[in-house]
N, C-alpha and C. Protein backbone atom coordinates (compact mmCIF):
# COMPACT_ATOMS: atom_id res chain seq x y z
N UNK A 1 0.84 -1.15 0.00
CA UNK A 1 0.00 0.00 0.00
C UNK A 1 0.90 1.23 0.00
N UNK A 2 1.03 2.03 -0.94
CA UNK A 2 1.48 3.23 -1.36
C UNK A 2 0.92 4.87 -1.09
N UNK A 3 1.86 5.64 -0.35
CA UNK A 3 0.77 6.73 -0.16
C UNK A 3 0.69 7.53 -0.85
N UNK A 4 -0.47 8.08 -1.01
CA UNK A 4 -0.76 8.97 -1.77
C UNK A 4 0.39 10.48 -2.04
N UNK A 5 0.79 10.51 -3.29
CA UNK A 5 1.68 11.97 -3.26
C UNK A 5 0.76 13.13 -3.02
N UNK A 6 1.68 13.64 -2.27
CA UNK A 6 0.81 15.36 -2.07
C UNK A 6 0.49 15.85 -3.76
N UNK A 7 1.05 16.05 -4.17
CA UNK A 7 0.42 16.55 -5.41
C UNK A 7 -0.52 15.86 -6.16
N UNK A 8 -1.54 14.42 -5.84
CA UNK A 8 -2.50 13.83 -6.39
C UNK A 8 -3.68 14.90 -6.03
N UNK A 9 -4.17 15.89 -7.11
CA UNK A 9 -5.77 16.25 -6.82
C UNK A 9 -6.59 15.10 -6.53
N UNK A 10 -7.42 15.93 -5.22
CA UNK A 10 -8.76 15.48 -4.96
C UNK A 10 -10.04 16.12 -5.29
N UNK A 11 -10.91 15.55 -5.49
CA UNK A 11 -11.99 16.60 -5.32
C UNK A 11 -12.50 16.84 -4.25
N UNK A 12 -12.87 16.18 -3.13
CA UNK A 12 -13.06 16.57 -1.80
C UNK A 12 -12.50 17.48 -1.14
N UNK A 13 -11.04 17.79 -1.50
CA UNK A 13 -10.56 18.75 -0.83
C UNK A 13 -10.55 20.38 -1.23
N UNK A 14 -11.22 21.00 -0.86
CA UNK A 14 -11.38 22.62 -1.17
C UNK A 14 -9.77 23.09 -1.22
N UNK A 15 -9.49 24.26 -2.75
CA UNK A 15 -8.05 24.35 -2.45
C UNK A 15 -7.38 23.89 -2.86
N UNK A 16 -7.82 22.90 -3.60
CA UNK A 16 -6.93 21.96 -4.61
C UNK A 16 -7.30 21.46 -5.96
N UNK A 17 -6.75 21.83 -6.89
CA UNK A 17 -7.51 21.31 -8.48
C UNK A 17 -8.88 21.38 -8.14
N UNK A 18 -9.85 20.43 -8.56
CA UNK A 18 -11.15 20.51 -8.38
C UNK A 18 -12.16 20.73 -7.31
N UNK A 19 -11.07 20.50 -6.51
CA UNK A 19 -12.13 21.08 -5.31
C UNK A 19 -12.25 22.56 -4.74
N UNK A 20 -11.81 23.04 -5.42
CA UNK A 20 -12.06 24.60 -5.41
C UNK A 20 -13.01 25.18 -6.51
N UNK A 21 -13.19 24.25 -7.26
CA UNK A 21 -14.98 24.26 -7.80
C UNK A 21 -16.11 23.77 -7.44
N UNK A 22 -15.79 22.15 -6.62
CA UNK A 22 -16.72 22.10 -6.19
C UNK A 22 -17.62 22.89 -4.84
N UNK A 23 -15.92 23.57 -4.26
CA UNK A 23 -16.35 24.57 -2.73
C UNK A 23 -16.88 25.70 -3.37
N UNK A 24 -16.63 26.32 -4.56
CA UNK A 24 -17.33 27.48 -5.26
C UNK A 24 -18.71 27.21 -5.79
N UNK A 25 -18.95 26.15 -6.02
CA UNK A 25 -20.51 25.39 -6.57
C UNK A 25 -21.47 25.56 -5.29
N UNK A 26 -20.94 24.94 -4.31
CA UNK A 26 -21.63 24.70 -2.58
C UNK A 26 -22.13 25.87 -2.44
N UNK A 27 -21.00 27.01 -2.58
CA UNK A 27 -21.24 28.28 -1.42
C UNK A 27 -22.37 29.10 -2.70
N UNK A 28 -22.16 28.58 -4.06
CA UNK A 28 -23.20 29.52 -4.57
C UNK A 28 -24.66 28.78 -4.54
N UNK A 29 -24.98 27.74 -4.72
CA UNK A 29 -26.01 27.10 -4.20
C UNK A 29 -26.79 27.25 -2.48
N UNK A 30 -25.79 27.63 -1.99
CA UNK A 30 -26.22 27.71 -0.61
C UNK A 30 -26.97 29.22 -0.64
N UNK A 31 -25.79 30.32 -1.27
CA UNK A 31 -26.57 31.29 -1.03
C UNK A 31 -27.49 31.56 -2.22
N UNK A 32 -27.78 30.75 -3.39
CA UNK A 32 -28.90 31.17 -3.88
C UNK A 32 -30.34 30.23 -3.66
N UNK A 33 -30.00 29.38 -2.46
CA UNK A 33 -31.18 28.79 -2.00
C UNK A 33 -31.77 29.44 -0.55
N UNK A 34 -30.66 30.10 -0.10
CA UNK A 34 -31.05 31.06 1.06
C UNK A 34 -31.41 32.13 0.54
N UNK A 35 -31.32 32.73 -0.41
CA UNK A 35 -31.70 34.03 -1.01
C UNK A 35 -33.11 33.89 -1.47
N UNK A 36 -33.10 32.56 -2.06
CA UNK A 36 -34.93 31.96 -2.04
C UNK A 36 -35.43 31.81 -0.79
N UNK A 37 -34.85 31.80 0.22
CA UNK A 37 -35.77 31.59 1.68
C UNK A 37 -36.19 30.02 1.24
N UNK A 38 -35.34 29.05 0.73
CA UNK A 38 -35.55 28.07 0.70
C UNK A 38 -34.53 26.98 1.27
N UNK A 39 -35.11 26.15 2.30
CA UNK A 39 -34.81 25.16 3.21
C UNK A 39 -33.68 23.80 3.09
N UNK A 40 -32.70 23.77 3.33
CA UNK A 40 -32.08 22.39 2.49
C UNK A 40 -33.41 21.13 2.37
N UNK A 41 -34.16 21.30 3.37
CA UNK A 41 -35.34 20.02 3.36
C UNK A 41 -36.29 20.16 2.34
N UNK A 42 -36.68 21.81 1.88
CA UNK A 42 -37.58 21.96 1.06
C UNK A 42 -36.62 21.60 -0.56
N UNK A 43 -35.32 21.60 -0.57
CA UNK A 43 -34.76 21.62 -1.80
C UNK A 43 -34.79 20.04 -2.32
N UNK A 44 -34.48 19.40 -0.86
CA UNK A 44 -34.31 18.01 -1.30
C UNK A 44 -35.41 17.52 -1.36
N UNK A 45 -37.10 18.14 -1.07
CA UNK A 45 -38.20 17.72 -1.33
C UNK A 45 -38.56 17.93 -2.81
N UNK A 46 -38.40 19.37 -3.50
CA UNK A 46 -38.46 19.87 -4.73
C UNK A 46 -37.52 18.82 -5.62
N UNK A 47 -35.71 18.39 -5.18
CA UNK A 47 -35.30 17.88 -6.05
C UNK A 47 -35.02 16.46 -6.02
N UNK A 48 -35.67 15.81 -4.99
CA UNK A 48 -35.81 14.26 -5.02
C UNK A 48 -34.16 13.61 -4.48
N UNK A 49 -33.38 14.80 -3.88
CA UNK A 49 -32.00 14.46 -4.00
C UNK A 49 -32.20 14.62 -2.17
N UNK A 50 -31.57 13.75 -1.64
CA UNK A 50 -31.43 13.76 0.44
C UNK A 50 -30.49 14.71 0.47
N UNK A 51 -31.44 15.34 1.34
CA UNK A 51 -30.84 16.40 2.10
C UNK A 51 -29.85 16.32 3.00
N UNK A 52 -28.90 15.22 3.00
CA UNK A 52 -27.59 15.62 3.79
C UNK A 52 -26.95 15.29 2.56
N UNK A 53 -27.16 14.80 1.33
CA UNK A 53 -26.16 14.80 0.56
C UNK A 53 -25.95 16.41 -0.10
N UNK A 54 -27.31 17.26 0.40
CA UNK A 54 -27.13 18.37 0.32
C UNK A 54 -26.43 19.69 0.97
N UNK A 55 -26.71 19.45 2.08
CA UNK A 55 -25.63 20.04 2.95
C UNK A 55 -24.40 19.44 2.61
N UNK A 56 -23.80 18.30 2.17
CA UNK A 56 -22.12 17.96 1.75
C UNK A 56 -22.18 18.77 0.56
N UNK A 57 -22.46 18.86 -0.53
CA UNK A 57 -22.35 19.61 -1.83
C UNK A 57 -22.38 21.34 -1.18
N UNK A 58 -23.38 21.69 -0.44
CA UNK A 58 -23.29 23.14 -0.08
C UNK A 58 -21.79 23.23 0.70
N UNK A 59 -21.42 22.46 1.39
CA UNK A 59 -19.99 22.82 2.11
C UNK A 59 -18.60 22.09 1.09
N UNK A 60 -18.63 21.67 0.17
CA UNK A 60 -17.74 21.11 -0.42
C UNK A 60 -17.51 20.16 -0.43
N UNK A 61 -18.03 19.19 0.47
CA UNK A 61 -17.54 17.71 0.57
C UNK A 61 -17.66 16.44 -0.45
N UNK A 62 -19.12 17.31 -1.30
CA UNK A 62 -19.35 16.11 -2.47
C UNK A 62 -19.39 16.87 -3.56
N UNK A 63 -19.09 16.15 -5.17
CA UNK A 63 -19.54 16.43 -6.24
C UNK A 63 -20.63 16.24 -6.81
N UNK A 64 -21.44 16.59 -7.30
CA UNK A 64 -22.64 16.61 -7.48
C UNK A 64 -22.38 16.06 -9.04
N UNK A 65 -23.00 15.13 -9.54
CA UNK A 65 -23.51 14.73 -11.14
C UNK A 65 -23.85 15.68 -11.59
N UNK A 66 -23.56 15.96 -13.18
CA UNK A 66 -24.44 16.66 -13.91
C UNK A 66 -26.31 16.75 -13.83
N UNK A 67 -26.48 15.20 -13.74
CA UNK A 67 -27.70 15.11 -13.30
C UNK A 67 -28.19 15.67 -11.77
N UNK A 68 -27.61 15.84 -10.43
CA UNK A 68 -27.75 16.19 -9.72
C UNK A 68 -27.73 17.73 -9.74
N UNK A 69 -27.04 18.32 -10.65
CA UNK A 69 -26.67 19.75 -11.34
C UNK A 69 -28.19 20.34 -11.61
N UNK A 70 -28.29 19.56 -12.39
CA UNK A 70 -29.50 19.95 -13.12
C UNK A 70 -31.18 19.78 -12.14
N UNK A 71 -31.23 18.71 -11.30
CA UNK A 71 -32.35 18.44 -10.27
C UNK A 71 -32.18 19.66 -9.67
N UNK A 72 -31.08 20.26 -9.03
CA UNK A 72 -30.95 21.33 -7.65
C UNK A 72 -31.57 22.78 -8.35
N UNK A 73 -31.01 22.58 -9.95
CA UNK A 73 -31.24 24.03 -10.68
C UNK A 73 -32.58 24.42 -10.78
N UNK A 74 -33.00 23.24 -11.62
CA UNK A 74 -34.92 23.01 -11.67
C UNK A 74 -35.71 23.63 -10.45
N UNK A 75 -35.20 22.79 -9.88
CA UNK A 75 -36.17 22.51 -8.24
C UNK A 75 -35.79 24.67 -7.61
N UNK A 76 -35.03 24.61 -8.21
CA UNK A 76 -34.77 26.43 -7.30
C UNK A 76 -34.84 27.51 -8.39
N UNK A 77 -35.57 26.75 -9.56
CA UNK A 77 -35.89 27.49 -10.77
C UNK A 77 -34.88 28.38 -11.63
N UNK A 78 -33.63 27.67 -11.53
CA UNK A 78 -32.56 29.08 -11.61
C UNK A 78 -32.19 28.34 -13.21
N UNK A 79 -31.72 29.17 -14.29
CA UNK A 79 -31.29 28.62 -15.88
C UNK A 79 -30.00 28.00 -14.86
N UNK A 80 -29.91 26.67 -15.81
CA UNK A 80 -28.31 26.72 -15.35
C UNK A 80 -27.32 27.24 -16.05
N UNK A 81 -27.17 27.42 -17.36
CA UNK A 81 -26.43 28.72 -17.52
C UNK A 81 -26.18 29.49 -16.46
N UNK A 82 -26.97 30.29 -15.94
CA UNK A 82 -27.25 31.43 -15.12
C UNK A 82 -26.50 30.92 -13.60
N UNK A 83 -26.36 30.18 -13.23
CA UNK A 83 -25.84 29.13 -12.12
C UNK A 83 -24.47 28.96 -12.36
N UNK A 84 -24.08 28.70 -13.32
CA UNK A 84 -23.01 28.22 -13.69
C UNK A 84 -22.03 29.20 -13.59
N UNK A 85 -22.36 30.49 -14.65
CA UNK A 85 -22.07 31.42 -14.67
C UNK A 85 -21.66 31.96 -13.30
N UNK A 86 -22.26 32.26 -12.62
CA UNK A 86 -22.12 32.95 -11.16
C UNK A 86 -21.15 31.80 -10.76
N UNK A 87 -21.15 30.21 -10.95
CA UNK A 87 -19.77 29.57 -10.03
C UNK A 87 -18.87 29.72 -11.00
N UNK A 88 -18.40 30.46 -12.26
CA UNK A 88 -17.29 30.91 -12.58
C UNK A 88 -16.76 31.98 -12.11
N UNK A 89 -17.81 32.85 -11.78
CA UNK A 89 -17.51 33.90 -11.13
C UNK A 89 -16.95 34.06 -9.73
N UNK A 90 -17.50 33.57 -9.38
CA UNK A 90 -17.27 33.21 -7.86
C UNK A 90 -15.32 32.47 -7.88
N UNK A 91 -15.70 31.54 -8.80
CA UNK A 91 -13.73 31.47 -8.44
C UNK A 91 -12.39 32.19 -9.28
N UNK A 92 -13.29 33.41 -10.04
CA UNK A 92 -12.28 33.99 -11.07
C UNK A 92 -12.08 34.99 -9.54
N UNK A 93 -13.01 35.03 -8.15
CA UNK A 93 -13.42 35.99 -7.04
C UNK A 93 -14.15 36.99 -7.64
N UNK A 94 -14.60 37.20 -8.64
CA UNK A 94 -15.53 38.43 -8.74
C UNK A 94 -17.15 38.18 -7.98
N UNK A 95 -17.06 37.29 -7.18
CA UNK A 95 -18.23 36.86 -6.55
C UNK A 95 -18.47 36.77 -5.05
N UNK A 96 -19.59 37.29 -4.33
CA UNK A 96 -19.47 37.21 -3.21
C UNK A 96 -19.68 35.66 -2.81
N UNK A 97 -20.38 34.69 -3.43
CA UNK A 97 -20.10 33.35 -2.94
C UNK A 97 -19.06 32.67 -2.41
C-alpha cells in the first residue's frame, strides 16, 4: 500500500484542483437557495436528491452529477447557464459566494 503523493488532486478537498470548484458550486447554491428563503429540506423535497447529501455539496464535501446539477437548478428554478455562470464567477473571485 502506497501513499498517496501530495500533489494527487482530490476533489473533496477545497483548495486543490477541483475542489475549489466544487467549494465554489456549494457556497453559490447555498446562497442562492437562502436568497430563495428556501430550506435544504424543502430543496431536497423539490429535487428528489437527500438532504444531507445536500448540505455535503453546499460545504464542499461532495460532487454533485451533472444530473444532480441539473435536479438542484430546476427545483430552485434558476437557468443553469445562469448558475453556472455565477460559479465561474465566484472562483475567477468576482463573486461574493
Amino acid at each position: 500500500m502506497g501513499k498517496r503523493e501530495a500533489s494527487t488532486p482530490t476533489t473533496d478537498e477545497p483548495g486543490r484542483a477541483g475542489g475549489e470548484t466544487i467549494a465554489a458550486f456549494g457556497r453559490v447554491l447555498r446562497r442562492r437557495r437562502e436568497t430563495l428563503g428556501v430550506s435544504q429540506t424543502q430543496l431536497s423535497w423539490e429535487a428528489g436528491i437527500d438532504r444531507k447529501f445536500i448540505s455535503r455539496i453546499e460545504r464542499g464535501l461532495r460532487e454533485p452529477c451533472l444530473e444532480t446539477i441539473v435536479k438542484l437548478t430546476e427545483a430552485l428554478e434558476i437557468p443553469l447557464g445562469e448558475f453556472m455562470e455565477e460559479v465561474g464567477q465566484a472562483l475567477a473571485g468576482h463573486g461574493s459566494a
